[in-house]
C-alpha atoms as a PDB file:
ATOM      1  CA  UNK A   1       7.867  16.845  -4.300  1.00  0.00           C
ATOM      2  CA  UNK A   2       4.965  14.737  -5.146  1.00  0.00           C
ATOM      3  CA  UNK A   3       3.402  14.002  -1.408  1.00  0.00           C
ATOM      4  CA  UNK A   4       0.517  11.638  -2.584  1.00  0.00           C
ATOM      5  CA  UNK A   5      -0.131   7.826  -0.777  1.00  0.00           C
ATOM      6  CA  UNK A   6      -2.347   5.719  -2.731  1.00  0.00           C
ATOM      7  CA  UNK A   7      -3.840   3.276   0.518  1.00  0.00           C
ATOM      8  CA  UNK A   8      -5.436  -0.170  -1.980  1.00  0.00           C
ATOM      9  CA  UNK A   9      -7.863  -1.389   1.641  1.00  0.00           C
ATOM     10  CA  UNK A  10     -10.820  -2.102   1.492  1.00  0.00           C
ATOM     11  CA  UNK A  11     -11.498  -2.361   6.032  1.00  0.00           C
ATOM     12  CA  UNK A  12     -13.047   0.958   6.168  1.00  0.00           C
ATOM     13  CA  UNK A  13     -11.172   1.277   9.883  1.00  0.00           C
ATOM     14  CA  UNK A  14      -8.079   0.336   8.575  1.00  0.00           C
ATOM     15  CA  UNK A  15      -7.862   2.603   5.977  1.00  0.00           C
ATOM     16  CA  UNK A  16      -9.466   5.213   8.121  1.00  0.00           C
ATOM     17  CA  UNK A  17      -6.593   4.815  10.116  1.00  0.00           C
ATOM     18  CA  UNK A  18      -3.683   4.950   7.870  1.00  0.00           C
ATOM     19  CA  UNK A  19      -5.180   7.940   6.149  1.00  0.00           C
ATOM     20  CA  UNK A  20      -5.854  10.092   9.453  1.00  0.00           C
ATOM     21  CA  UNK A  21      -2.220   9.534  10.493  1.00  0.00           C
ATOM     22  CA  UNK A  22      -0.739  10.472   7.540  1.00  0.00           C
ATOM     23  CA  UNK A  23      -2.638  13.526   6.796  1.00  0.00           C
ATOM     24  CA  UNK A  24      -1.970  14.884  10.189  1.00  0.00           C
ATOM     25  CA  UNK A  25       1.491  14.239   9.129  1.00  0.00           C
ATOM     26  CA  UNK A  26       1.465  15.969   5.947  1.00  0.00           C
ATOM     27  CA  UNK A  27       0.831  13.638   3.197  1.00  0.00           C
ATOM     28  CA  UNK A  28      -1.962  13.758   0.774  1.00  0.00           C
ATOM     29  CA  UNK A  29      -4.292  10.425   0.696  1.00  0.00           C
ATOM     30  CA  UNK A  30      -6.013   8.742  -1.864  1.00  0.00           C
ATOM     31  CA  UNK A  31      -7.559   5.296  -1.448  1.00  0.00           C
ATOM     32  CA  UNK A  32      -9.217   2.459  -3.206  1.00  0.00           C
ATOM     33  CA  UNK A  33     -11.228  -0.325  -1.872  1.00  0.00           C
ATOM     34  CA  UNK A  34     -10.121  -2.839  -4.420  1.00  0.00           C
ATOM     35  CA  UNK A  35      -7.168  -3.784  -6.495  1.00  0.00           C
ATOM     36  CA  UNK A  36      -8.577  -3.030  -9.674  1.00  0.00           C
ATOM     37  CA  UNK A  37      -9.831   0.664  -8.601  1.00  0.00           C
ATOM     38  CA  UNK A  38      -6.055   0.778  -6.908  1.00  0.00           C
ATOM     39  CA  UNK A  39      -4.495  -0.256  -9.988  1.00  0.00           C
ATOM     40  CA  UNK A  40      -6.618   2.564 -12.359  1.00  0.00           C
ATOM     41  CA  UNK A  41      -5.872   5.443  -9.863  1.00  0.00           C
ATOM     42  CA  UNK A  42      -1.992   4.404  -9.327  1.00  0.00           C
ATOM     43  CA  UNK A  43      -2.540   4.983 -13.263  1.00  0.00           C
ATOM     44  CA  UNK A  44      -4.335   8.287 -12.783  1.00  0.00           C
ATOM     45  CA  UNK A  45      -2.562   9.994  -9.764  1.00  0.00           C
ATOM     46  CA  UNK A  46       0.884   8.457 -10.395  1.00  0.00           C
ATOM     47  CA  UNK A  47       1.579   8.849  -6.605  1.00  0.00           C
ATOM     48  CA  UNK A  48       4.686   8.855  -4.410  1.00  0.00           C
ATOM     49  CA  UNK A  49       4.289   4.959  -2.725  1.00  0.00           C
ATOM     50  CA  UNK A  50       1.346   2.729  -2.765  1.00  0.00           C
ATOM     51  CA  UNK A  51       0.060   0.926   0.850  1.00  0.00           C
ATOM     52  CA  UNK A  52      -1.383  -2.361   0.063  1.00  0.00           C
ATOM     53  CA  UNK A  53      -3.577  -4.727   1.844  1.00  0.00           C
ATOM     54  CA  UNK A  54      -3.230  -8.569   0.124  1.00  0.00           C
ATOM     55  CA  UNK A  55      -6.865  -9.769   1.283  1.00  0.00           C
ATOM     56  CA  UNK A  56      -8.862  -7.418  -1.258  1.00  0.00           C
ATOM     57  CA  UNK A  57     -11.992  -8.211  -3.055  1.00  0.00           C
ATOM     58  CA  UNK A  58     -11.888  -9.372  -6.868  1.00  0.00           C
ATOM     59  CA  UNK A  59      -8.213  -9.552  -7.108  1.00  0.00           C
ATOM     60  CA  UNK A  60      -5.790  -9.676  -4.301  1.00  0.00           C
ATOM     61  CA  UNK A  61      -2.349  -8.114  -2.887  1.00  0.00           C
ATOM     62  CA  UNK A  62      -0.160 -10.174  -4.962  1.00  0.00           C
ATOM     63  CA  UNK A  63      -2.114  -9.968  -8.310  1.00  0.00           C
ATOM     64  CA  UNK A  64      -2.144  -5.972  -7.816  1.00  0.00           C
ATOM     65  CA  UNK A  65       1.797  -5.820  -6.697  1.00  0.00           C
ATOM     66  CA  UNK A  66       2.632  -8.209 -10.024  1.00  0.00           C
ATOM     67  CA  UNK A  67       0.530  -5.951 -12.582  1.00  0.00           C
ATOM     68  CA  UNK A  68       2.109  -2.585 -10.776  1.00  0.00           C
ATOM     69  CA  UNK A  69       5.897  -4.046 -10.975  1.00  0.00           C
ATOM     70  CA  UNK A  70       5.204  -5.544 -14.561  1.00  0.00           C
ATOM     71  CA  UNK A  71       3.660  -1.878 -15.925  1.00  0.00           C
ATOM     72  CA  UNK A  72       6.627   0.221 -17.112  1.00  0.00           C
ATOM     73  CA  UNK A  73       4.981   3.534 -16.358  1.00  0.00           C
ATOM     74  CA  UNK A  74       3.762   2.468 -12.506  1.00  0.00           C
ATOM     75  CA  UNK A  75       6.899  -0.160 -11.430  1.00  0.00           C
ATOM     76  CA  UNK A  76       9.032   2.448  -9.983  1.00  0.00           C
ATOM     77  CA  UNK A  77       6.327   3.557  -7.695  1.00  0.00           C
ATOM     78  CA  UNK A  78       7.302   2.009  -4.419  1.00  0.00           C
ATOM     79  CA  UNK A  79       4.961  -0.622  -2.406  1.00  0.00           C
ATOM     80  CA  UNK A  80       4.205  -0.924   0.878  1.00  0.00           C
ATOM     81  CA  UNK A  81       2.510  -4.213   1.979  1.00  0.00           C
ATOM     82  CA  UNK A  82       0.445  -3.445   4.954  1.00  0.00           C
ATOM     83  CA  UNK A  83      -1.452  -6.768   6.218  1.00  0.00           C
ATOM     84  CA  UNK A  84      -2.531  -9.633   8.843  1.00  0.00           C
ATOM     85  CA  UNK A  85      -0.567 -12.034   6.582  1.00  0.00           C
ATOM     86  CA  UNK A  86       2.069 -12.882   9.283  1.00  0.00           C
ATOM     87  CA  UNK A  87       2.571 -16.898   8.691  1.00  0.00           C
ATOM     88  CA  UNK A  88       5.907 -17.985   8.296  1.00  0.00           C
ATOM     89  CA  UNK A  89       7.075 -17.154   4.394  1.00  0.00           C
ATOM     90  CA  UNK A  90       4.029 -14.721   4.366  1.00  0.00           C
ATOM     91  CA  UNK A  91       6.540 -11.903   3.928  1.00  0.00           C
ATOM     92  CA  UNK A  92       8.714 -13.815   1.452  1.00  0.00           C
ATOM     93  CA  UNK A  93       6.019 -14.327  -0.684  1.00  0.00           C
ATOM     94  CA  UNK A  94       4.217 -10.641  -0.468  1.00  0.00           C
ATOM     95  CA  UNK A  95       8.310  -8.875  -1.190  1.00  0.00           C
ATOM     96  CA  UNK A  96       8.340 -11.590  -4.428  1.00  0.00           C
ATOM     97  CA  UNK A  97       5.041 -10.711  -5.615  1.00  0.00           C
ATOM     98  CA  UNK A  98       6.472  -6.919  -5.767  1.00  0.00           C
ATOM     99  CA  UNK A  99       6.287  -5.314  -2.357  1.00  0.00           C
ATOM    100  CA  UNK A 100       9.200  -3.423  -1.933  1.00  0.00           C
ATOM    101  CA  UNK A 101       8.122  -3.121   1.908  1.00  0.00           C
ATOM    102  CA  UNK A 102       6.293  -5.223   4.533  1.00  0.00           C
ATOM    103  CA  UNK A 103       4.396  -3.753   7.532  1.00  0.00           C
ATOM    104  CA  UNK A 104       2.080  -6.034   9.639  1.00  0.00           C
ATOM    105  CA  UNK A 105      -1.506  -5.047  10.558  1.00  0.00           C
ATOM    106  CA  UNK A 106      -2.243  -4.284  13.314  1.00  0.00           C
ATOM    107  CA  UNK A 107      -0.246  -0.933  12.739  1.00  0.00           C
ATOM    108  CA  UNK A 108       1.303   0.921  15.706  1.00  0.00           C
ATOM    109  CA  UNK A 109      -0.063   4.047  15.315  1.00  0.00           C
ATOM    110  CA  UNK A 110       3.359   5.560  17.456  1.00  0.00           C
ATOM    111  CA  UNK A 111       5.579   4.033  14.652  1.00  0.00           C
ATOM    112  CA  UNK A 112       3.646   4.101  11.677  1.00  0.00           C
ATOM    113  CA  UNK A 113       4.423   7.272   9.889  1.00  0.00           C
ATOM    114  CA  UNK A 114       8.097   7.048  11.031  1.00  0.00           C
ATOM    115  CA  UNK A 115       8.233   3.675   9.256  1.00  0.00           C
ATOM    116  CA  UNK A 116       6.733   5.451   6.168  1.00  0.00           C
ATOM    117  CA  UNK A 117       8.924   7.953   5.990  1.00  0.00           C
ATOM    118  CA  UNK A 118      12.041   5.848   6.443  1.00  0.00           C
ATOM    119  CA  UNK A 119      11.316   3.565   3.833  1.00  0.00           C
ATOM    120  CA  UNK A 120      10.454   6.743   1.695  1.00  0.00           C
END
């Protein structure tokens, strides 16, 4: 089973984060510091979900969810918005852009695998 997380952040603690957890849990982690360089290596490593931040450089969260869902060979790959974007219709607006999942920053580092794994 492909055991791969693509993590599109470009806070170096953030994704520091996110990755350290979920290696120590078992999952291989790739990452990309903006949406185009997330968008090439969803392309290249075809992995098992994608964690996405929506504040990127050069093109942001929504952009990258609405190419992935709209490109037949990456739509199926699930999406995991993680993000600060916690405004009312914030997570209405993130889920209709693509994500198929919504987790807000900061993460809990007691729950966040668990909630990985669920939704996976």
């Amino acid at each position: 089973m492909n055991n791969t997380l693509l993590i599109i952040e470009d806070n170096e603690q953030n994704y520091y984060l996110m990755r350290f957890l979920l290696e120590k849990n078992g999952f291989k982690v790739l990452g990309a510091e903006t949406g185009k360089k997330g968008i090439e290596m969803a392309r290249q490593h075809q992995p098992r979900a994608i964690l996405l931040d929506i504040q990127l450089p050069e093109m942001d969260g929504y952009a990258v969810a609405t190419v992935l869902k709209n490109d037949p060979e990456l739509q199926k790959i699930p999406i995991v918005a993680v993000t600060s974007y916690a405004m009312v219709g914030d997570r209405e607006r993130i889920l209709a852009a693509g994500a198929d999942r919504y987790i807000e920053k900061p993460i809990n580092p007691e729950t966040f695998v668990s909630e990985i794994q669920k939704f996976l």
